[in-house]
Protein backbone atom coordinates (compact mmCIF):
# COMPACT_ATOMS: atom_id res chain seq x y z
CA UNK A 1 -4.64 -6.66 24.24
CA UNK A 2 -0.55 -6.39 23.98
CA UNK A 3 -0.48 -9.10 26.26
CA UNK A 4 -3.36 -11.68 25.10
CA UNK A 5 -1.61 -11.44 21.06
CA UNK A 6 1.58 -11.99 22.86
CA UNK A 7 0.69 -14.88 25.11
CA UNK A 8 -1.01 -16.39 21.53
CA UNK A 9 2.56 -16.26 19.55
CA UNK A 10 4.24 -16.90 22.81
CA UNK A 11 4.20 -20.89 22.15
CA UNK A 12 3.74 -20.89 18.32
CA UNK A 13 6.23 -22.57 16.20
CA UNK A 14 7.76 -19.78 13.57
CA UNK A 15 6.32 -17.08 15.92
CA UNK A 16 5.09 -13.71 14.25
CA UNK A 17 6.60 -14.33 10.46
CA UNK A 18 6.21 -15.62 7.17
CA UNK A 19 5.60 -19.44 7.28
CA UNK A 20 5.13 -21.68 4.29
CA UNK A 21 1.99 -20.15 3.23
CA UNK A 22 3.64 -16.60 3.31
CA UNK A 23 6.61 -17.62 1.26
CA UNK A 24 4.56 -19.80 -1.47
CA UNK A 25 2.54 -16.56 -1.74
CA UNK A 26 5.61 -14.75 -2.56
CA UNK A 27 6.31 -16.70 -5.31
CA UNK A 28 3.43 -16.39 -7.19
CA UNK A 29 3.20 -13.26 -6.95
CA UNK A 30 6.85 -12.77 -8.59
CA UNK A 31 5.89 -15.40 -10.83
CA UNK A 32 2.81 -13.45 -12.10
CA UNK A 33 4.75 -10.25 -12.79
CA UNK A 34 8.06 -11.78 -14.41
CA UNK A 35 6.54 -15.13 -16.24
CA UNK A 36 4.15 -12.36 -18.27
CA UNK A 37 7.48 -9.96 -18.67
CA UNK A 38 9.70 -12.80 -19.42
CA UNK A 39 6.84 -13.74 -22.62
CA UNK A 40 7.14 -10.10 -24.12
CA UNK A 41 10.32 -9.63 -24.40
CA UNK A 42 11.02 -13.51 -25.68
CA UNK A 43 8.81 -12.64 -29.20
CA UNK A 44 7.08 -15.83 -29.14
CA UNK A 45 3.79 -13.81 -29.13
CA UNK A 46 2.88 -11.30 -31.32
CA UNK A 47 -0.39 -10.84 -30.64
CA UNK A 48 -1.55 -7.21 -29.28
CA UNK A 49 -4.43 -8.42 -27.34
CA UNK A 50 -2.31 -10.69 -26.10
CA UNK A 51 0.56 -8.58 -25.31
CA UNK A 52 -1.71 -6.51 -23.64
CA UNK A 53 -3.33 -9.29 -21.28
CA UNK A 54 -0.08 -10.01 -20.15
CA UNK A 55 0.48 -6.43 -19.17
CA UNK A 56 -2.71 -6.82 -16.99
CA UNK A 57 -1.33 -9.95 -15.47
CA UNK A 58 1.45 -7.97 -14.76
CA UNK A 59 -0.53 -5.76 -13.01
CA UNK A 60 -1.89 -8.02 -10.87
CA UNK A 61 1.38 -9.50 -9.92
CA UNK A 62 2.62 -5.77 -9.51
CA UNK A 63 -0.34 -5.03 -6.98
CA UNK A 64 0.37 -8.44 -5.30
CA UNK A 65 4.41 -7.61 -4.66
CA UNK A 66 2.97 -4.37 -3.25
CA UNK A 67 0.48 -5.51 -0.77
CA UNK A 68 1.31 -9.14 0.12
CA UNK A 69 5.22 -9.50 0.20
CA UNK A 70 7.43 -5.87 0.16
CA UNK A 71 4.52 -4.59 2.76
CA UNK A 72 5.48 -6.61 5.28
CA UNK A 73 9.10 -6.75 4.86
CA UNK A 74 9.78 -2.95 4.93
CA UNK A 75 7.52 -3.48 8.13
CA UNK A 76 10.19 -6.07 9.69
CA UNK A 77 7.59 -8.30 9.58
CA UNK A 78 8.61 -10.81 7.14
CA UNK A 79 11.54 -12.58 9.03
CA UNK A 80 12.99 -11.98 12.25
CA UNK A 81 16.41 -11.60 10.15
CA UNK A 82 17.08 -7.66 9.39
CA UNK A 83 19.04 -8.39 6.36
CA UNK A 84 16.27 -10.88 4.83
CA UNK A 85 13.54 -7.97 5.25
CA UNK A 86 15.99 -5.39 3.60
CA UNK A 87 16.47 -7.26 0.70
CA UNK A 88 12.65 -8.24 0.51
CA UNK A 89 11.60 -4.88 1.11
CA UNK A 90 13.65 -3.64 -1.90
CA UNK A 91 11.59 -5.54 -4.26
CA UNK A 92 10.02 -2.18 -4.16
CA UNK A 93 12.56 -0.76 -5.90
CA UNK A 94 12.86 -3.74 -8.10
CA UNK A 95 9.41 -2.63 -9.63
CA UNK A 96 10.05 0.95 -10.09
CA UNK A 97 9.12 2.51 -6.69
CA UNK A 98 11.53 3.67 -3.88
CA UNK A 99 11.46 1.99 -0.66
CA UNK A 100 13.01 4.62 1.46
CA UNK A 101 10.27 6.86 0.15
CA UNK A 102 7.64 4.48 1.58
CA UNK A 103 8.99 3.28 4.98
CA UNK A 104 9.36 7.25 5.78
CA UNK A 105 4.97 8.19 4.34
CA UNK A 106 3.81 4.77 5.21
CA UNK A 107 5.45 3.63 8.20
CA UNK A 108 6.59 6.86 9.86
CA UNK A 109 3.52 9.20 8.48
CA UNK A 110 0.82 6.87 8.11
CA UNK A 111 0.95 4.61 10.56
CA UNK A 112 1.99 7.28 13.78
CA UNK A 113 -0.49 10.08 12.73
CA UNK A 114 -3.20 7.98 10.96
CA UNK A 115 -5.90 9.98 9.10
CA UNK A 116 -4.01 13.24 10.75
CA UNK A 117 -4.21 16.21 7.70
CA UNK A 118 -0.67 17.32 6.83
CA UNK A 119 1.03 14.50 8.57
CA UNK A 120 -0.74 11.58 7.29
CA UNK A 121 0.32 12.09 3.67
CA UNK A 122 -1.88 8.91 2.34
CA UNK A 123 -5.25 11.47 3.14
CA UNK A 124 -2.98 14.61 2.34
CA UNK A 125 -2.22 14.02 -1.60
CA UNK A 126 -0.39 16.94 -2.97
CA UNK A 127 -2.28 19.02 -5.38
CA UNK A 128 -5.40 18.28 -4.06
CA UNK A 129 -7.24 16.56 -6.85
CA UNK A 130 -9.07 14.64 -4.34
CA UNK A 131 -10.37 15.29 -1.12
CA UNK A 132 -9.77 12.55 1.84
CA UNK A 133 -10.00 14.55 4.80
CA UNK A 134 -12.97 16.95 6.18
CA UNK A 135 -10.22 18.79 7.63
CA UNK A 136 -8.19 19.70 3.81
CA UNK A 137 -9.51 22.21 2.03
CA UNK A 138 -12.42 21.98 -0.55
CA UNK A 139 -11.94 22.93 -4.32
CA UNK A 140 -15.19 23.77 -6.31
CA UNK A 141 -13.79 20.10 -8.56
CA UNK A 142 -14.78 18.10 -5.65
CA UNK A 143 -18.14 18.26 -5.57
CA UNK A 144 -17.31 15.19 -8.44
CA UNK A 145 -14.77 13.84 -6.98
CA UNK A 146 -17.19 10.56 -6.00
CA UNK A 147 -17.54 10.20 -10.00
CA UNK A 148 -13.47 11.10 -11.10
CA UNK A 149 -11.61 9.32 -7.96
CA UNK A 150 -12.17 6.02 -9.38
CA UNK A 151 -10.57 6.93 -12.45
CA UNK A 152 -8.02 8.86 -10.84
CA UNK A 153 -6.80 6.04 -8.35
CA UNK A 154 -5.21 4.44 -11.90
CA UNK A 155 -2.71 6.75 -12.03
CA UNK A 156 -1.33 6.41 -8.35
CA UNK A 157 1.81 3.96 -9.09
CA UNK A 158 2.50 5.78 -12.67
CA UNK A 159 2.78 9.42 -10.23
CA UNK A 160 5.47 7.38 -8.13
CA UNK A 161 7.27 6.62 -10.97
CA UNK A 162 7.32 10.06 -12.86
CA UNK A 163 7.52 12.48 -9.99
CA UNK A 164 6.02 11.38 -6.70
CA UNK A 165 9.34 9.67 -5.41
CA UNK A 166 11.80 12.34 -6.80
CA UNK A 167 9.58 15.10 -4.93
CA UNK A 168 8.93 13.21 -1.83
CA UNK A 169 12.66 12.14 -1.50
CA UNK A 170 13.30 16.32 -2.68
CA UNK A 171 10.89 17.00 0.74
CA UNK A 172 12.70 14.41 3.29
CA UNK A 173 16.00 15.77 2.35
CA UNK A 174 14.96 19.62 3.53
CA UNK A 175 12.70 18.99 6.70
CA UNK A 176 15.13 16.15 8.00
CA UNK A 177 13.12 12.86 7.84
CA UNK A 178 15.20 11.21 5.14
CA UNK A 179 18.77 11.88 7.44
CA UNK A 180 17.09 9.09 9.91
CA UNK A 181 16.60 6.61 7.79
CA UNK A 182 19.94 6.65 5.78
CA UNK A 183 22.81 8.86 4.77
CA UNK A 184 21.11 11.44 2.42
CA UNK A 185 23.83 11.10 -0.55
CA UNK A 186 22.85 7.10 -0.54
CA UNK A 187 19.89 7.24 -0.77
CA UNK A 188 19.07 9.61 -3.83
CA UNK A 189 22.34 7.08 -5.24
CA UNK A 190 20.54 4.31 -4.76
CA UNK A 191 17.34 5.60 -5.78
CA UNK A 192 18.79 6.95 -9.14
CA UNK A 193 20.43 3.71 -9.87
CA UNK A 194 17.33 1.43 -9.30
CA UNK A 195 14.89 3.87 -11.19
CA UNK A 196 17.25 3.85 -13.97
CA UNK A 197 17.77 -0.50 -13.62
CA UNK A 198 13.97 -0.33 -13.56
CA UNK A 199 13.71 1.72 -17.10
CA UNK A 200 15.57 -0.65 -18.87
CA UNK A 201 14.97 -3.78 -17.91
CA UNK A 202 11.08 -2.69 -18.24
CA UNK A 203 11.02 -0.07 -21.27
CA UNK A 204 14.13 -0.24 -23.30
CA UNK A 205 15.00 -3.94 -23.00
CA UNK A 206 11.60 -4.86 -24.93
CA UNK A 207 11.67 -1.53 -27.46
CA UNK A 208 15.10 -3.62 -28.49
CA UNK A 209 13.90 -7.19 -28.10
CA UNK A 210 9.82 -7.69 -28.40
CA UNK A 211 8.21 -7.56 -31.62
CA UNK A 212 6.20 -4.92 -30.78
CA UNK A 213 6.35 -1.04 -31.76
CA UNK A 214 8.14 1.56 -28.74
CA UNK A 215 4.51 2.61 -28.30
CA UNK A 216 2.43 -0.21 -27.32
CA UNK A 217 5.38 -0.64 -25.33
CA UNK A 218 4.48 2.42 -23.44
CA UNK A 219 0.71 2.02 -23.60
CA UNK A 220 0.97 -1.40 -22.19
CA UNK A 221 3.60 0.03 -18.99
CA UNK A 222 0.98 2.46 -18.44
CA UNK A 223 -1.68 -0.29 -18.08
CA UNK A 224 0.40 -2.44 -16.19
CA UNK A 225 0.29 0.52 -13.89
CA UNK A 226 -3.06 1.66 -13.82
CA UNK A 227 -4.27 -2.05 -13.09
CA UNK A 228 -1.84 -1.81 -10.07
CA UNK A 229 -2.38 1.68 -9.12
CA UNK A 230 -6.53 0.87 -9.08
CA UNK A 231 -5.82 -2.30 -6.88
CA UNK A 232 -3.98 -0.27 -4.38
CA UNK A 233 -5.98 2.53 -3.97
CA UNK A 234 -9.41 0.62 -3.42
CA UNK A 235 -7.96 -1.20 -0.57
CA UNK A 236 -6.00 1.13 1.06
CA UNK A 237 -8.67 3.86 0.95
CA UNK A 238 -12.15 1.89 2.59
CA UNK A 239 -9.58 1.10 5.30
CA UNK A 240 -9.46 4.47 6.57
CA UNK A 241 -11.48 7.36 4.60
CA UNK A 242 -14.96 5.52 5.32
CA UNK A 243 -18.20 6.68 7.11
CA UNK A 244 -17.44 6.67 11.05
CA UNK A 245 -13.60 6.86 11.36
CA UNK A 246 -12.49 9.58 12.93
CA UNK A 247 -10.14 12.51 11.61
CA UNK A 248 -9.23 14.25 14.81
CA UNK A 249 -7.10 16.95 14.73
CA UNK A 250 -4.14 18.28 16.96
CA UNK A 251 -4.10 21.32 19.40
CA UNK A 252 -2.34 24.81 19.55
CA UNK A 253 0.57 22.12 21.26
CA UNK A 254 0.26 19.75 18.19
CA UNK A 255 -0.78 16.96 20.26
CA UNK A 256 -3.80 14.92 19.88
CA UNK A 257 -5.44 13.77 23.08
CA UNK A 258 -5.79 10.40 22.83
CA UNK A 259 -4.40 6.88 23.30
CA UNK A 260 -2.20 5.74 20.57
CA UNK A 261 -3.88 2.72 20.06
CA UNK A 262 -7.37 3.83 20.53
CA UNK A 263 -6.39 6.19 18.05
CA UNK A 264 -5.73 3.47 15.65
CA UNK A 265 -9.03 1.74 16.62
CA UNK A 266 -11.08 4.81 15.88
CA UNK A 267 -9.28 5.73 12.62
CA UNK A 268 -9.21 2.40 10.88
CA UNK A 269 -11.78 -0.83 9.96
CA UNK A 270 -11.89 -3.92 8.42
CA UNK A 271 -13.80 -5.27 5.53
CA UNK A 272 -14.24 -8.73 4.28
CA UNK A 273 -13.20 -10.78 6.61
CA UNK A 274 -14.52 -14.17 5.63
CA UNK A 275 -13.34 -13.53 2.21
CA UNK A 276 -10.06 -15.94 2.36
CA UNK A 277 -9.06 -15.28 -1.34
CA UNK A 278 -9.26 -11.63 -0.57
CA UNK A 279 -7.29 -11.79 2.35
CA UNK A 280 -5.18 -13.78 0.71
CA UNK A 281 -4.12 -11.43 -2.43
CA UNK A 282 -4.10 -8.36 -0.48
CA UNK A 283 -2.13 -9.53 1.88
CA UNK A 284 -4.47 -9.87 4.94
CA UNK A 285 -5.01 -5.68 4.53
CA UNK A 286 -8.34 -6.26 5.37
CA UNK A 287 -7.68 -6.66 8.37
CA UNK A 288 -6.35 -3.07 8.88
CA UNK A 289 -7.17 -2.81 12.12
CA UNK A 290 -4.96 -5.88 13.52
CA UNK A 291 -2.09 -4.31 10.74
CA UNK A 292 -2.05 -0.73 12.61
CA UNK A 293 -2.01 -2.07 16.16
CA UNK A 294 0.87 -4.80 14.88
CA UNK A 295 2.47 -3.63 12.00
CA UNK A 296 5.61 -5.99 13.22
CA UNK A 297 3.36 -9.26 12.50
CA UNK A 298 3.47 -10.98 9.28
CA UNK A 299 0.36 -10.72 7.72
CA UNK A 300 -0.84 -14.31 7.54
CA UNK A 301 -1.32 -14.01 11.34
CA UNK A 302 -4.12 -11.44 11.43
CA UNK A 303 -7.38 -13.45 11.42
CA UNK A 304 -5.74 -15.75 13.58
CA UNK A 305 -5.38 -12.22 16.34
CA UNK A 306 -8.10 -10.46 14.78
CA UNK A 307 -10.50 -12.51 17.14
CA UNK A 308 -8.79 -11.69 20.00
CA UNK A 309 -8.37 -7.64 19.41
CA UNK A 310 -12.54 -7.68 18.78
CA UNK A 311 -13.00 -9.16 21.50
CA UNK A 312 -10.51 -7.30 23.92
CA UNK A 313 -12.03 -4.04 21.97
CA UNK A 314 -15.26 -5.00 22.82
CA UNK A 315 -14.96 -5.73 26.72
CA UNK A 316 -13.27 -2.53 27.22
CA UNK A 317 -16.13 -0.58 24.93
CA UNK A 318 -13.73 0.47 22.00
CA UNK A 319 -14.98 0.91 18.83
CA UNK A 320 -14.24 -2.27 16.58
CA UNK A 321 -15.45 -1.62 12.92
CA UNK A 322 -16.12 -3.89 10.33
CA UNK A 323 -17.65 -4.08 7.09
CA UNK A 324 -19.53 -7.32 5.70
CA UNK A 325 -18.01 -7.39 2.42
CA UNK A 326 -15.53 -5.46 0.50
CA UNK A 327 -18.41 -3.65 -1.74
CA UNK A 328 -19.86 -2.62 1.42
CA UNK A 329 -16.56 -1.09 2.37
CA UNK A 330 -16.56 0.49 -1.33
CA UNK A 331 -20.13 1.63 -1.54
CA UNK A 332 -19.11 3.36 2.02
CA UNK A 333 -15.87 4.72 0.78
CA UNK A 334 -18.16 6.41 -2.20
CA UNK A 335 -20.43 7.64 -0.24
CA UNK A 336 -17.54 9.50 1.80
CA UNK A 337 -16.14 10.73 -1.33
CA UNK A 338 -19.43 12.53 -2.06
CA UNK A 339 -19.59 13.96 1.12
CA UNK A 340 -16.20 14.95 1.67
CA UNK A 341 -16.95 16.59 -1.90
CA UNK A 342 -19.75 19.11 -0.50
């Protein structure tokens, strides 16, 4: 399969990176998050409903930096240039998150022990509000957690904001993880500094400026957030905590016997892959399959490969799965929930 991908890019103009449509994407989904800002804090509306449906555009543009453009480049996937994905990928912290935080639970974690309890930290949520793994434990709460998840996926990005990165970046710095991505005094530095950048520019810059009182301010962050936090979690989660995928789990020797990539293949699927608007906002996620097995390819490339891994998958009789639609992926995840609840 390495080689058949390889031998596709191997004569292709631009190779595996953003190309036009890649970068126009990036741009509009900067413009939708900073045009909407850029409105509140000039006072030329006054308007609450209004204030507040540019909050939810925000959203949308906040979801959209998070899955089609600071995805890729904290992947080195964007450009072929180090220093170009660096800068990207700190659009993270532009909008309030922390990008060391993520490249160590989303590249390291995620994508190396996939659906893995206790390593795998996306199916391994702290506190345990919601169950994601038959192998967590089971709290008598989940039996309606297939009713409260959907609620509770709102609050994801508002957690990293308020405590999730300060205690993740609290648990790299004791078991070691955050020394091999970057000096350990820089990075809590640089993640001070940006969280603080990020609280002014998007909190106490339009309490000063907008017309409108310090709490709608605050209501209309936390919606901004929720919109984006919701987005996030109901694409991220039908990718891998579906009926079929696998959630194997390592021996006394803490190995799990099995093929890295078949791994992948049996812990992952795709939804919705004739939806090109879809693909297109989520930042070809969709096709999380061709993501985990190439993770260095820009995203626009997937259902250009994605033909080429089903097929290689099945000639060599390796499980392949896809759902028709994204509400078939949904109505799947739900049903998983509700399972995974009893």
């Amino acid at each position: 399969m390495n080689t058949r991908v390889n031998d596709y890019f191997k004569n292709r103009k631009g190779g595996r990176y953003a190309n036009a449509e890649m970068i126009s994407k990036s741009v509009v989904m900067f413009t939708l998050y900073f045009v909407p800002y850029a409105f509140i804090l000039s006072g030329l509306f006054t308007a609450g409903w209004l204030f507040f449906l540019l909050q939810i555009v925000m959203g949308l543009g906040l979801a959209g930096i998070g899955l089609s453009v600071m995805h890729d480049a904290n992947h080195g996937a964007y450009s072929k240039n180090r220093l170009v994905n660096r800068i990207i990928g700190y659009s993270l912290n532009l909008v309030g998150a922390n990008a060391t935080n993520w490249k160590i639970q989303h590249n390291v974690k995620h994508h190396t022990y996939t659906n893995i309890s206790d390593h795998d930290e996306d199916i391994s949520p702290k506190g345990g509000i919601i169950r994601l793994s038959p192998n967590s434990g089971k709290k008598k709460m989940h039996k309606y957690q297939h009713i409260y998840a959907w609620f509770a996926y709102g609050l994801m990005t508002i957690s990293w904001m308020l405590v999730k990165d300060f205690k993740q970046l609290v648990g790299y710095t004791y078991d070691g993880m955050l020394r091999k991505q970057q000096p350990i005094a820089k990075a809590w530095a640089w993640m001070i500094s940006t969280k603080a950048f990020y609280y002014i520019y998007i909190l106490a810059l339009p309490m000063i400026f907008s017309p409108f009182s310090w709490w709608m301010i605050l209501l209309g962050w936390m919606t901004m957030h929720y919109v984006a936090g919701f987005i996030l979690a109901i694409i991220f989660q039908p990718a891998h905590v579906i009926e079929g995928n696998e959630f194997p789990m390592p021996d006394e020797k803490h190995l799990v016997d099995e093929n890295w990539t078949i791994h992948q293949m049996k812990t992952t699927c795709n939804f919705a892959q004739g939806n090109k608007l879809l693909s297109w906002y989520v930042g070809g996620l969709n096709y999380q399959i061709e993501h985990h097995l190439f993770p260095n390819v820009c995203h626009v490339h997937y259902r250009k490969i994605a033909k080429i891994v089903k097929e290689t998958a099945k000639e060599f009789n390796v499980p392949y799965t896809t759902y028709r639609t994204f509400w078939d992926a949904l109505v799947s995840h739900g049903r998983m929930l509700y399972a995974l609840g009893r």
